[in-house]
PDB file of N, CA and C in Angstrom:
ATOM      1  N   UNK A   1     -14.923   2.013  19.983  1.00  0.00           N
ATOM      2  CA  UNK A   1     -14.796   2.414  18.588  1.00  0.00           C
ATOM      3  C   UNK A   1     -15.471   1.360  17.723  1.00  0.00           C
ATOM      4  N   UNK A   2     -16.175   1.052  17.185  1.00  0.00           N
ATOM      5  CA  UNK A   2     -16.985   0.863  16.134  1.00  0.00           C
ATOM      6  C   UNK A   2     -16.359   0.520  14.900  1.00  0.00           C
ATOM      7  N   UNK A   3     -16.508  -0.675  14.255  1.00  0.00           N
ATOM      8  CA  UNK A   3     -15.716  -1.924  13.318  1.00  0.00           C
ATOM      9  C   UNK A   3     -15.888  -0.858  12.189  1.00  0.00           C
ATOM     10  N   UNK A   4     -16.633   0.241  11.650  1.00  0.00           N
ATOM     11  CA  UNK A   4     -16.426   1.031  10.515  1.00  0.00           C
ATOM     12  C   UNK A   4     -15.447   2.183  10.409  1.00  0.00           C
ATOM     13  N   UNK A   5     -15.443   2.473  11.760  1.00  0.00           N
ATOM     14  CA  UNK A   5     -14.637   3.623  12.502  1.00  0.00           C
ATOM     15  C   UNK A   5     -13.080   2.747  12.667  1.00  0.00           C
ATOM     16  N   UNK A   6     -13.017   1.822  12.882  1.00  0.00           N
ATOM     17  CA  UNK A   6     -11.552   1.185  12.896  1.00  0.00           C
ATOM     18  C   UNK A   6     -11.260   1.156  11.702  1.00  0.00           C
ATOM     19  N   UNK A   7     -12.105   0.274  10.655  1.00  0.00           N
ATOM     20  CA  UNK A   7     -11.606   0.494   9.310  1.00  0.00           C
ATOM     21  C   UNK A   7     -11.383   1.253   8.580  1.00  0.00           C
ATOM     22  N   UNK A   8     -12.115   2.761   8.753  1.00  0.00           N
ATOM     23  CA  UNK A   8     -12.028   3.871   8.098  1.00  0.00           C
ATOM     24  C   UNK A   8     -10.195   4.553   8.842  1.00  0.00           C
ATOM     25  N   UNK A   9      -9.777   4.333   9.854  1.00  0.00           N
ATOM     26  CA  UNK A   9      -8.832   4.272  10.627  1.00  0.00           C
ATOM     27  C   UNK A   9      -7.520   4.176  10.069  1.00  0.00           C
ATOM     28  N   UNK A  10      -7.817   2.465   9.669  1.00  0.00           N
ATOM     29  CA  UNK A  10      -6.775   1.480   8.797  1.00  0.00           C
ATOM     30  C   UNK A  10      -6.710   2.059   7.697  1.00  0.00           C
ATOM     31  N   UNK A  11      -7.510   2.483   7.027  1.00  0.00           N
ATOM     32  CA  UNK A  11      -7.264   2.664   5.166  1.00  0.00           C
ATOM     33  C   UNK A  11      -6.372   4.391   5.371  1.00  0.00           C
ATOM     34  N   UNK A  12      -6.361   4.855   6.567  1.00  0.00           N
ATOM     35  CA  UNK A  12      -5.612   6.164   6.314  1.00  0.00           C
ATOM     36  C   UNK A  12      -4.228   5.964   6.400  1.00  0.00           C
ATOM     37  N   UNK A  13      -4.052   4.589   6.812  1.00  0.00           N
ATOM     38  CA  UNK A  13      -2.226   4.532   6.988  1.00  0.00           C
ATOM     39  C   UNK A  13      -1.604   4.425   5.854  1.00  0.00           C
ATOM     40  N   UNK A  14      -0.217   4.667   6.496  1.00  0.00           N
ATOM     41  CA  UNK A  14       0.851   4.382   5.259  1.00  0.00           C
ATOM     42  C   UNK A  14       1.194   2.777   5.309  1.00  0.00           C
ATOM     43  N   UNK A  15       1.787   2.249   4.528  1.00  0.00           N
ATOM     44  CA  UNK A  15       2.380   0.890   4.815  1.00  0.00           C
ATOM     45  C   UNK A  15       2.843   0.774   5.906  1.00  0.00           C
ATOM     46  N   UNK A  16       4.103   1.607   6.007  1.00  0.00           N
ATOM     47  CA  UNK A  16       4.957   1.646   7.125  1.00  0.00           C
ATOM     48  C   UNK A  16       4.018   1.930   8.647  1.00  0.00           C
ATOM     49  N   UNK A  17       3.582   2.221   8.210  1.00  0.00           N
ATOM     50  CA  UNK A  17       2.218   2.604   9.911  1.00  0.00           C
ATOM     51  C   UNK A  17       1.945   1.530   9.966  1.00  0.00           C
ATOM     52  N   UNK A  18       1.409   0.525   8.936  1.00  0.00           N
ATOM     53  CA  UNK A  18       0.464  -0.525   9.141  1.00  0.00           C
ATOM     54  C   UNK A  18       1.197  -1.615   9.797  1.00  0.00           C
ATOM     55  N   UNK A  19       2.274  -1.515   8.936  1.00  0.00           N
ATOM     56  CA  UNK A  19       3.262  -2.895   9.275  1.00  0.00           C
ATOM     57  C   UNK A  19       3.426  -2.547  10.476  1.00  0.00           C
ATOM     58  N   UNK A  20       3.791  -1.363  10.856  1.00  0.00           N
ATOM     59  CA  UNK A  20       4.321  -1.283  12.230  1.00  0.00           C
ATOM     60  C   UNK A  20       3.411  -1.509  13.095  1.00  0.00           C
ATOM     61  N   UNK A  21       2.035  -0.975  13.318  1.00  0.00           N
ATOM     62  CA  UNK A  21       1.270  -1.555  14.219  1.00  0.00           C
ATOM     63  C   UNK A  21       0.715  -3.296  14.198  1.00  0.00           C
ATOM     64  N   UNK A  22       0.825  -3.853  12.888  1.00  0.00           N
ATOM     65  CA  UNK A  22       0.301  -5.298  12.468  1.00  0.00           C
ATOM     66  C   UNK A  22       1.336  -5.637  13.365  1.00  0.00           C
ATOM     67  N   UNK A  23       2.865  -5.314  13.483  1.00  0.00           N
ATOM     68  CA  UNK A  23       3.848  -6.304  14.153  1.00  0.00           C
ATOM     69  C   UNK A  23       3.576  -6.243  15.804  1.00  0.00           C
ATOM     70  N   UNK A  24       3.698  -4.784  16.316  1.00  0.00           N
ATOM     71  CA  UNK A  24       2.982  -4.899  17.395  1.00  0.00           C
ATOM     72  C   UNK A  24       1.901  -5.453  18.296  1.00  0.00           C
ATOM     73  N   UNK A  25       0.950  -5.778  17.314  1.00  0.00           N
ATOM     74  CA  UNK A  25      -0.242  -6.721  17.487  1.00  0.00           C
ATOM     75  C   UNK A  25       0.249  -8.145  18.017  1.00  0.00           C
ATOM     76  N   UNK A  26       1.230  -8.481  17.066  1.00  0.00           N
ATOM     77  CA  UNK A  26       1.568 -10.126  16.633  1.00  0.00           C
ATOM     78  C   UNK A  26       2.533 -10.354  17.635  1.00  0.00           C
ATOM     79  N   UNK A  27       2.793  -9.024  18.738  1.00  0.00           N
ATOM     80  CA  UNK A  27       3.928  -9.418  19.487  1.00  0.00           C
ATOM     81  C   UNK A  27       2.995  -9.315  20.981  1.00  0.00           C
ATOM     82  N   UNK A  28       1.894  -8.546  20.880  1.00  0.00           N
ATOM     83  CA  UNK A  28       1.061  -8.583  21.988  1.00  0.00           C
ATOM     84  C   UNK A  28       0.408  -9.936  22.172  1.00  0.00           C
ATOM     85  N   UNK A  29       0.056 -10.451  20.773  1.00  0.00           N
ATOM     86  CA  UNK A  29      -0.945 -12.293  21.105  1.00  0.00           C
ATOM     87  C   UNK A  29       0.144 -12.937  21.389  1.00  0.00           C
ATOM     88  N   UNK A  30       1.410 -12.907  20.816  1.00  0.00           N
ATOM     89  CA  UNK A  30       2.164 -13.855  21.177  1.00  0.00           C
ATOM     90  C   UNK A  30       2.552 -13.935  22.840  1.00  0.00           C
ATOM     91  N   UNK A  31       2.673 -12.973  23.095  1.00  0.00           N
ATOM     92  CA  UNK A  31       3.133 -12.923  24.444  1.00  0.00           C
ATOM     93  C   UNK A  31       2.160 -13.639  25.581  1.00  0.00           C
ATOM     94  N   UNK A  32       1.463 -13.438  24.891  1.00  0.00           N
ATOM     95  CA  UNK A  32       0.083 -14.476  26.096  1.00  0.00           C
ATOM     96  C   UNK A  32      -0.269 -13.752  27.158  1.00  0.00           C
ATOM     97  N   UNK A  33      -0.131 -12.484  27.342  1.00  0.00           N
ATOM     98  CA  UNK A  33       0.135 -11.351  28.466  1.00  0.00           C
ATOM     99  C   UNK A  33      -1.907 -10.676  28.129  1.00  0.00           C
ATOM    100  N   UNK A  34      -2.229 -11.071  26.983  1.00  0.00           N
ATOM    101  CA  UNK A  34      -3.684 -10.260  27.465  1.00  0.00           C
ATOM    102  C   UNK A  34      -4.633 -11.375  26.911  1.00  0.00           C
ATOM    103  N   UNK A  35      -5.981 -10.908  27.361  1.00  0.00           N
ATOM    104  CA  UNK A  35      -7.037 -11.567  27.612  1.00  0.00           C
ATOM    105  C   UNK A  35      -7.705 -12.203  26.227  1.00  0.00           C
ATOM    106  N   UNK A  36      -8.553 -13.019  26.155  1.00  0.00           N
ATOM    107  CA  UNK A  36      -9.439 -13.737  25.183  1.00  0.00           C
ATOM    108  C   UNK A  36     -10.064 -12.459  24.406  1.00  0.00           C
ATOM    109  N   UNK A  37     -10.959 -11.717  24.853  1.00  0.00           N
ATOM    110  CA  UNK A  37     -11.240 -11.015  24.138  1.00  0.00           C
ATOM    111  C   UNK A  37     -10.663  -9.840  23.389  1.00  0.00           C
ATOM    112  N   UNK A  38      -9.218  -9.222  24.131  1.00  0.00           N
ATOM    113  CA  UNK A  38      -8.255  -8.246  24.013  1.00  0.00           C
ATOM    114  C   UNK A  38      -7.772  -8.773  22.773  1.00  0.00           C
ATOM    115  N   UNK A  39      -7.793 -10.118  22.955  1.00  0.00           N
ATOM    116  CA  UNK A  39      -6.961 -10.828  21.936  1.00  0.00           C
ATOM    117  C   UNK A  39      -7.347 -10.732  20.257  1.00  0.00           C
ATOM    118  N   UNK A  40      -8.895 -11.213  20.444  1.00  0.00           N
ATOM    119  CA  UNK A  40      -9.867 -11.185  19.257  1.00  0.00           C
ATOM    120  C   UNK A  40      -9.847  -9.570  18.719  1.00  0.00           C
ATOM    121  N   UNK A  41     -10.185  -8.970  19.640  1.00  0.00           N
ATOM    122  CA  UNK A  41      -9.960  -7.539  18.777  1.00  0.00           C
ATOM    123  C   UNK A  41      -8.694  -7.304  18.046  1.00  0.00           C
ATOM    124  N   UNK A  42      -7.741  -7.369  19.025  1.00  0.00           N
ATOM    125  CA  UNK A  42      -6.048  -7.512  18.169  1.00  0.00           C
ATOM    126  C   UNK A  42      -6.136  -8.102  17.102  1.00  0.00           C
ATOM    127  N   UNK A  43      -6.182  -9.370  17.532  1.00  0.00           N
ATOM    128  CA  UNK A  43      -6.049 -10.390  16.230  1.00  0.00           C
ATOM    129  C   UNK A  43      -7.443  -9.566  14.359  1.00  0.00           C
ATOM    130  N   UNK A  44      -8.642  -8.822  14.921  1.00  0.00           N
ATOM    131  CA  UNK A  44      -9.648  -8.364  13.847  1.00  0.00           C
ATOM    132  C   UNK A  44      -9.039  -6.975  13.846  1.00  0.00           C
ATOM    133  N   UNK A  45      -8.140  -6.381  14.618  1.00  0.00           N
ATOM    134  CA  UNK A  45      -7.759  -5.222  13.850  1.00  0.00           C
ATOM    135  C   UNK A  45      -6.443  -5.728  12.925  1.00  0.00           C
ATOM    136  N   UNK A  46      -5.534  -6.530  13.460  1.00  0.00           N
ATOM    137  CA  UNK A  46      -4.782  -7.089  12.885  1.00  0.00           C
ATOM    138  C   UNK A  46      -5.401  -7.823  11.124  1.00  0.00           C
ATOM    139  N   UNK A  47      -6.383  -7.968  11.050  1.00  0.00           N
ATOM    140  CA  UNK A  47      -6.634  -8.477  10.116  1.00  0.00           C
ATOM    141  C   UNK A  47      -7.021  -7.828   9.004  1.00  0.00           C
ATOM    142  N   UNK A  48      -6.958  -6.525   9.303  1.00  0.00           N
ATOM    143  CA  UNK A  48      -7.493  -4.948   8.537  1.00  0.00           C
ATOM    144  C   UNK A  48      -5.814  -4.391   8.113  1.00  0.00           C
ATOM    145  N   UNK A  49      -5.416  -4.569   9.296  1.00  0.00           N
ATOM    146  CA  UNK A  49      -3.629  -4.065   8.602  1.00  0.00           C
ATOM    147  C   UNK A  49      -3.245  -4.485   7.484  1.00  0.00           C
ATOM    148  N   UNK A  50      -3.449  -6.401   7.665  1.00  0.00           N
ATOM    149  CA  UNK A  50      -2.495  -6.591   6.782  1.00  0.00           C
ATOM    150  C   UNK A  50      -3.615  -6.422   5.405  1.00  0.00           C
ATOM    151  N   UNK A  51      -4.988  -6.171   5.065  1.00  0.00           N
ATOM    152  CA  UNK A  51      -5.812  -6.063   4.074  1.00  0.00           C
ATOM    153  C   UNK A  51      -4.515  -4.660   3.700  1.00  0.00           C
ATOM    154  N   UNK A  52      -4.615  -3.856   4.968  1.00  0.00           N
ATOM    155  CA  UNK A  52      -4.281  -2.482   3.833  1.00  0.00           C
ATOM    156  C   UNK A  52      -2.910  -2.422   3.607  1.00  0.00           C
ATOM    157  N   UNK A  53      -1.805  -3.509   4.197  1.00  0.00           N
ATOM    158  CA  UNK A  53      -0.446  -3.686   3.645  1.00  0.00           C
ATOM    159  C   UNK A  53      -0.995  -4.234   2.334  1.00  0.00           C
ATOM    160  N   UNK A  54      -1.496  -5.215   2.208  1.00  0.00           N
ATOM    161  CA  UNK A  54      -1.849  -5.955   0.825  1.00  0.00           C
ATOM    162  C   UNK A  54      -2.417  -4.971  -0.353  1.00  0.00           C
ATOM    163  N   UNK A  55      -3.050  -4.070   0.125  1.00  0.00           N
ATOM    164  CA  UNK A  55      -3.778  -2.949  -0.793  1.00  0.00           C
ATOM    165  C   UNK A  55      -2.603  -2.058  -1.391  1.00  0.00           C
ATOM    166  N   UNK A  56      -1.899  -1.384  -0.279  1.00  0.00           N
ATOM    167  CA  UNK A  56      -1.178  -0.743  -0.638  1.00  0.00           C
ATOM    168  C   UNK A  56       0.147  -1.374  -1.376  1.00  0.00           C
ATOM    169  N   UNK A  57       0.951  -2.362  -1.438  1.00  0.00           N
ATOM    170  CA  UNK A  57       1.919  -2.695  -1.747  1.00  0.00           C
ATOM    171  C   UNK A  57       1.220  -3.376  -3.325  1.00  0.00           C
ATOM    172  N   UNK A  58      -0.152  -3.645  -3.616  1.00  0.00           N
ATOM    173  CA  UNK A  58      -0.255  -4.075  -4.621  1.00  0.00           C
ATOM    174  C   UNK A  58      -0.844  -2.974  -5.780  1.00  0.00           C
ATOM    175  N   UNK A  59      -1.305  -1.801  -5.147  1.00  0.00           N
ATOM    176  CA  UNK A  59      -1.039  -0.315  -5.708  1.00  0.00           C
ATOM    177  C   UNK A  59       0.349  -0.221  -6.322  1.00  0.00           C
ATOM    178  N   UNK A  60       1.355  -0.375  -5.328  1.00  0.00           N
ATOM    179  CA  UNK A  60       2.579   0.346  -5.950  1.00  0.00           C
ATOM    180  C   UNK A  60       3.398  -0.738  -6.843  1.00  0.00           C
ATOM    181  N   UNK A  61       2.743  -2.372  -7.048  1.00  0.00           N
ATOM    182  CA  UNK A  61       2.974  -2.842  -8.037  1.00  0.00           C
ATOM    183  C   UNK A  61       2.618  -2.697  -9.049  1.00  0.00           C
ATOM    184  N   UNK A  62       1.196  -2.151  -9.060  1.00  0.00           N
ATOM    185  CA  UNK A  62       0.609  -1.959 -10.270  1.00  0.00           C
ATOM    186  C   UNK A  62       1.557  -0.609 -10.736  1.00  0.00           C
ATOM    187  N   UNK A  63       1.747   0.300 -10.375  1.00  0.00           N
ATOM    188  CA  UNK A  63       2.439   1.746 -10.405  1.00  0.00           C
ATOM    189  C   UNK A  63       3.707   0.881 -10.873  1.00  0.00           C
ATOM    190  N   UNK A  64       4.723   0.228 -10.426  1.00  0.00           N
ATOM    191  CA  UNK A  64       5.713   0.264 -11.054  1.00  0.00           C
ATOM    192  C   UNK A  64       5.612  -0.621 -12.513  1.00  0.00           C
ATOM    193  N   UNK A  65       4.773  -1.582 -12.740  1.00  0.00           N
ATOM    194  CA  UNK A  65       4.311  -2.125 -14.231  1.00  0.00           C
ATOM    195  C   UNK A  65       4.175  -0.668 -14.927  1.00  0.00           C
ATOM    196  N   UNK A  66       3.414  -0.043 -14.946  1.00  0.00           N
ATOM    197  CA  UNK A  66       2.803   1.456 -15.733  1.00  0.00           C
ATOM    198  C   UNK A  66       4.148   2.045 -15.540  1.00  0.00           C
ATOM    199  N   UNK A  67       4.909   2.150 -14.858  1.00  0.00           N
ATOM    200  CA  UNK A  67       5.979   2.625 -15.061  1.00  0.00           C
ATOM    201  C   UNK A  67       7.066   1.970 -16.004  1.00  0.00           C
ATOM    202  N   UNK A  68       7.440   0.757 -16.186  1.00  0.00           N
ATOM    203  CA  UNK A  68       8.132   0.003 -16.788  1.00  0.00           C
ATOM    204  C   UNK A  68       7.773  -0.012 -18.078  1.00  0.00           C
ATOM    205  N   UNK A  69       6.199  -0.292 -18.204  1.00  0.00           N
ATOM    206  CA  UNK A  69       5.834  -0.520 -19.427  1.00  0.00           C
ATOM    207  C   UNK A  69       6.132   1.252 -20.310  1.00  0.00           C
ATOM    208  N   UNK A  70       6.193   2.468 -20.223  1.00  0.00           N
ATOM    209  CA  UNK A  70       6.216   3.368 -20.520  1.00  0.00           C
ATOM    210  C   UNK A  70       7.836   3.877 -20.829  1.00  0.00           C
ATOM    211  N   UNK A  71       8.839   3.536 -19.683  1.00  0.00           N
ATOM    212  CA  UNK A  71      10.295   3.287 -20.102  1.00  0.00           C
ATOM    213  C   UNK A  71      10.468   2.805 -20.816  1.00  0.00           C
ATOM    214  N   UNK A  72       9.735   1.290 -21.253  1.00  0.00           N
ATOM    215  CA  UNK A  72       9.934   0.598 -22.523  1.00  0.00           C
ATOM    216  C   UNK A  72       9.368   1.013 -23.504  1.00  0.00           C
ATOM    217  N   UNK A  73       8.275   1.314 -23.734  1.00  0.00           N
ATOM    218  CA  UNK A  73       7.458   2.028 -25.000  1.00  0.00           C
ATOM    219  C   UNK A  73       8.119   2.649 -25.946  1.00  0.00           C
ATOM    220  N   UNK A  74       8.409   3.142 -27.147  1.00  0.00           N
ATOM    221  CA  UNK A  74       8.931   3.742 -27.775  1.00  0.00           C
ATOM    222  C   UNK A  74       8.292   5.369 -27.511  1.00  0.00           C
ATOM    223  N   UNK A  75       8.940   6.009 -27.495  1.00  0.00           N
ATOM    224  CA  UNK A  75       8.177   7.366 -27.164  1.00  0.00           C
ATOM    225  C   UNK A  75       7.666   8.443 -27.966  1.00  0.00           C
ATOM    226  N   UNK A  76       6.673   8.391 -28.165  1.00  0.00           N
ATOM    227  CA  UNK A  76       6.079   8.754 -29.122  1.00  0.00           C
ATOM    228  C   UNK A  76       5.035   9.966 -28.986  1.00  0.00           C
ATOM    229  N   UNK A  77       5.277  10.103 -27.571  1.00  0.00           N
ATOM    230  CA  UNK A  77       4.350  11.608 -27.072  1.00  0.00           C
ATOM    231  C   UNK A  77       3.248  11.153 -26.688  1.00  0.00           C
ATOM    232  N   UNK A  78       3.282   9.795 -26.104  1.00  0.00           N
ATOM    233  CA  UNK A  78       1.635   9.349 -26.042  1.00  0.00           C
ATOM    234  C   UNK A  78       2.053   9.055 -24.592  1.00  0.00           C
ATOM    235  N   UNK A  79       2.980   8.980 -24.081  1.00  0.00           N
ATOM    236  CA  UNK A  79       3.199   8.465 -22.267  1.00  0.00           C
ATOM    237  C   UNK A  79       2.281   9.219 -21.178  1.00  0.00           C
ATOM    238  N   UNK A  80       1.706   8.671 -20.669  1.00  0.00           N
ATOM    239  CA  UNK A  80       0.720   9.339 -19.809  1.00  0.00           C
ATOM    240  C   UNK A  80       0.960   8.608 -18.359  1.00  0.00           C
ATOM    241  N   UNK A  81       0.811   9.697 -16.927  1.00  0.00           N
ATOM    242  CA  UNK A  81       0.958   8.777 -15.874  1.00  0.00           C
ATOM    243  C   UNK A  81      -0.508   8.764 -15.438  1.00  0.00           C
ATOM    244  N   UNK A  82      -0.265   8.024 -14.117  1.00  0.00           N
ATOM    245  CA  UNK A  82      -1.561   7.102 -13.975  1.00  0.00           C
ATOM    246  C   UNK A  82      -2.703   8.607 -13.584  1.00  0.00           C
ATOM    247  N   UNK A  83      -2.283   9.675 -13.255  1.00  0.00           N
ATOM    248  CA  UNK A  83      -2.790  11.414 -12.687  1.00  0.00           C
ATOM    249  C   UNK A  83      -4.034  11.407 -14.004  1.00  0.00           C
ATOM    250  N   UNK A  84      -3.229  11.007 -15.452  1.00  0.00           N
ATOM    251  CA  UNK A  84      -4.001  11.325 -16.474  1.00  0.00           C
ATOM    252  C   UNK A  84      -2.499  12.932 -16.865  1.00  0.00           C
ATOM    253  N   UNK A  85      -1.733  12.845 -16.420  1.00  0.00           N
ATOM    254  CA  UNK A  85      -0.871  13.949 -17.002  1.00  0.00           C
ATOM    255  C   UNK A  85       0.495  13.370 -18.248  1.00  0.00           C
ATOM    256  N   UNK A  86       0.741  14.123 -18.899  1.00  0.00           N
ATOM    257  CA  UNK A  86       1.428  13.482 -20.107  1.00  0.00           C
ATOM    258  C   UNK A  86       3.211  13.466 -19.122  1.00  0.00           C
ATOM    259  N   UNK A  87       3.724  12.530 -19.451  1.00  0.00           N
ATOM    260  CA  UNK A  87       4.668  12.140 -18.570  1.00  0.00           C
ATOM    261  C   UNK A  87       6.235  13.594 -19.488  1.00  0.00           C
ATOM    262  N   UNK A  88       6.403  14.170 -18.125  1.00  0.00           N
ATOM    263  CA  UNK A  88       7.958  14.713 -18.431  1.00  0.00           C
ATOM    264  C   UNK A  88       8.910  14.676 -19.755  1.00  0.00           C
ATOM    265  N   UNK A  89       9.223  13.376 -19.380  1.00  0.00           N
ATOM    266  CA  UNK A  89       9.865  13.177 -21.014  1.00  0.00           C
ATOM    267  C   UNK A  89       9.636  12.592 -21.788  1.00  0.00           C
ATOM    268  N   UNK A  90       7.669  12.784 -22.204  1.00  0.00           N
ATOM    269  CA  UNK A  90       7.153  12.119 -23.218  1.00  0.00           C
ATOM    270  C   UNK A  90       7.631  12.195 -24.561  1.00  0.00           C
ATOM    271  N   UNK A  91       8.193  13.645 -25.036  1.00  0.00           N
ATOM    272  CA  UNK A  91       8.782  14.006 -26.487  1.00  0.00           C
ATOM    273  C   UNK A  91      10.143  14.275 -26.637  1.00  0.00           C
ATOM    274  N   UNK A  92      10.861  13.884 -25.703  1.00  0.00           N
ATOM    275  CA  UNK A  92      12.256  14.284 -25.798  1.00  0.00           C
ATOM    276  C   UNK A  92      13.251  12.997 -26.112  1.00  0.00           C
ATOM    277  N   UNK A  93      12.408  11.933 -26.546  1.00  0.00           N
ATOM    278  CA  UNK A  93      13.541  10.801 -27.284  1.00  0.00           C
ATOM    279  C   UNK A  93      14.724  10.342 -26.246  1.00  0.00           C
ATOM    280  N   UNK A  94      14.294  10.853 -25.090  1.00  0.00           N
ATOM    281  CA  UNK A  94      15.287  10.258 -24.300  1.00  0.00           C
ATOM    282  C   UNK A  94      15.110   9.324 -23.496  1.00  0.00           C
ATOM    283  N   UNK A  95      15.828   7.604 -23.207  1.00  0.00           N
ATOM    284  CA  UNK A  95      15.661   6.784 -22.670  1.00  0.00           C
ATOM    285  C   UNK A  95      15.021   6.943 -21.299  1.00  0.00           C
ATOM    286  N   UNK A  96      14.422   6.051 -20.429  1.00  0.00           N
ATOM    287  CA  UNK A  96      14.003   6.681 -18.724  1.00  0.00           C
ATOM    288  C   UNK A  96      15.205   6.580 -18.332  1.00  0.00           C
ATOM    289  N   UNK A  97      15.692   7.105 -16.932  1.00  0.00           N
ATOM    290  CA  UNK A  97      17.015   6.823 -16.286  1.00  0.00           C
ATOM    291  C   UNK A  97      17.366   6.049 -15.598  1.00  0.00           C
ATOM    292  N   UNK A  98      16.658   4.746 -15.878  1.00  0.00           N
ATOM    293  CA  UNK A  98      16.697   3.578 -15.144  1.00  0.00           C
ATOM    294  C   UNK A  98      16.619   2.415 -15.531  1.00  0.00           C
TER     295      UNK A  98
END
């Protein structure tokens, strides 16, 4: 498989996929059970996981700021989510529920 074809691979997971295979990785080098080169691949796919744990978990930080900042906003019919769609209870004067 081919270093574009792995990466194109990686960016389809969920977090939870990623983490889960990144830990698996980290439990295969540790073990000392496979080879120098088995290893290097592990260790360079391993190094794509945690890019797309890092991608993804800093997506859903940005998502919960845009979220916070809009609970706080005064509401004024202008709340928009990140889709570009006007948020639920943009005009209804009612606090978020959280």
């Amino acid at each position: 498989m081919s270093k574009a074809h792995k990466q194109a691979d990686v960016s389809q997971l969920t977090y939870e996929q990623a983490l889960s295979q990144l830990e698996t990785i980290v439990e295969r080098i540790e073990s000392g059970q496979i080879g120098l080169e088995e290893m290097l691949a592990e260790y360079e796919r391993g190094v794509a996981l945690h890019t797309r744990c890092k991608e993804v978990l800093e997506r859903a930080e940005l998502r919960i700021e845009e979220l916070s900042r809009a609970a706080t906003a005064p509401a004024q019919g202008r709340a928009v989510s990140s889709s570009g769609e006007r948020a639920a209870n943009a005009d209804d004067g009612e606090p978020a529920p959280f």
